[in-house]
Protein backbone atom coordinates (compact mmCIF):
# COMPACT_ATOMS: atom_id res chain seq x y z
CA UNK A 1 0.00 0.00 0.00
CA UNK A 2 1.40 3.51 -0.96
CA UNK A 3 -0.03 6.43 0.92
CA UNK A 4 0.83 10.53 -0.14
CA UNK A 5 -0.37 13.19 2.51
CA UNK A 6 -1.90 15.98 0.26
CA UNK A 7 -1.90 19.62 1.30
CA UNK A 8 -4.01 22.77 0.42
CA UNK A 9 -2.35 26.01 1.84
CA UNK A 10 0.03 24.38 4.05
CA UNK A 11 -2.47 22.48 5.88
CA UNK A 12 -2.68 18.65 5.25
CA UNK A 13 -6.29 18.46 3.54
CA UNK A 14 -5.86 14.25 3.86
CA UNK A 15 -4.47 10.98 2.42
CA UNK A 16 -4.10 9.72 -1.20
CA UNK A 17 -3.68 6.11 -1.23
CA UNK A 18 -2.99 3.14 -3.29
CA UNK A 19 -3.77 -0.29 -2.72
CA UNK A 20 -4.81 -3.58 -4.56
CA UNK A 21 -8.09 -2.18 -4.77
CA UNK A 22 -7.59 1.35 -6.60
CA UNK A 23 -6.90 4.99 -4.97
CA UNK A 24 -8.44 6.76 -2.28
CA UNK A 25 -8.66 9.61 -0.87
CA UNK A 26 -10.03 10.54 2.18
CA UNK A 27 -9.78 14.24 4.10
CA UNK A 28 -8.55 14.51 7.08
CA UNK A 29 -10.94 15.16 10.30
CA UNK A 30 -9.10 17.98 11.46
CA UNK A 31 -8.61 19.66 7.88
CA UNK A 32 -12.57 19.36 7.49
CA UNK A 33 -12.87 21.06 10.65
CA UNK A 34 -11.22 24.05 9.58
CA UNK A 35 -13.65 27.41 9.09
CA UNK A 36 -11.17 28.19 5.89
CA UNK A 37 -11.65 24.79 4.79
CA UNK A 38 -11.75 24.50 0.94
CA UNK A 39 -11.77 20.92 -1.35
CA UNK A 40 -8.64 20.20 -3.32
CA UNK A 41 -10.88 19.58 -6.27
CA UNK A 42 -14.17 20.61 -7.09
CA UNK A 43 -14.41 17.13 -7.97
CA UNK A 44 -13.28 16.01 -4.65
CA UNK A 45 -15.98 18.14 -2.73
CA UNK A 46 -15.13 18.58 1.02
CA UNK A 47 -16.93 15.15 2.90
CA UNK A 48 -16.77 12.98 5.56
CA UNK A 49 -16.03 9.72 3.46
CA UNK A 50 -13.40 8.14 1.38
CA UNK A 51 -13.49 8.93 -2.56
CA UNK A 52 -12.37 5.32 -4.43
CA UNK A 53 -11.32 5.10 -8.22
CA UNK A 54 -10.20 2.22 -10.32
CA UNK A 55 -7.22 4.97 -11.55
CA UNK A 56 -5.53 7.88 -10.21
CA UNK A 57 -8.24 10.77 -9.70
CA UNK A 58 -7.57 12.68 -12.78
CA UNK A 59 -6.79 15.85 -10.45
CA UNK A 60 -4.18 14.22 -9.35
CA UNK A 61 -2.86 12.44 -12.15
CA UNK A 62 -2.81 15.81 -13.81
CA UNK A 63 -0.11 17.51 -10.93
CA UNK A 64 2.64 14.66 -11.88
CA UNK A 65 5.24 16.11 -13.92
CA UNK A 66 6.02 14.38 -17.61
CA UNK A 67 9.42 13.35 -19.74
CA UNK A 68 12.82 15.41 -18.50
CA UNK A 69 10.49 17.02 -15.59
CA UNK A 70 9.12 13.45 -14.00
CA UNK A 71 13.44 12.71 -14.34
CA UNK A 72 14.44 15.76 -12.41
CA UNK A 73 11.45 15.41 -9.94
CA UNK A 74 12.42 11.46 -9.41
CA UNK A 75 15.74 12.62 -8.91
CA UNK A 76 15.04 14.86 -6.60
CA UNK A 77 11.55 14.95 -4.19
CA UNK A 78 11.70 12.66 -1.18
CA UNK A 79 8.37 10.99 -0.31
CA UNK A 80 7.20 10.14 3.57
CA UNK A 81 4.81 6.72 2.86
């Protein structure tokens, strides 16, 4: 299982993971809490339940980076699973 905490503003807005299943996401309790609280997508709407797709959300898919970018971002981010 691979799991990516996802941020909005520099508050952690909840969890994209991966598992056998699909992706998920789910926002976090204390992120939905928040008065200033916005969704990350307007197709992720802000809710108290996990989001499940067969792929990678297409928000998501569409913030990884492609060709010589995806080489010097592998090269260079560091992920926390």
């Amino acid at each position: 299982m691979k799991k990516a905490k996802v941020y909005m503003y520099d508050e952690m807005a909840g969890i994209l993971t991966e598992d056998e299943n699909g992706f998920h996401f789910l926002y976090d309790q204390s992120y939905l809490k928040l008065k200033e609280a916005e969704p990350v997508s307007l197709t992720l709407p802000l809710a108290d339940k996990a989001f499940e797709s067969k792929t990678m959300f297409p928000f998501f898919d569409g913030l990884i980076p492609e060709g010589w970018l995806l080489d010097i971002a592998q090269k260079n981010w560091t992920f926390y699973f």
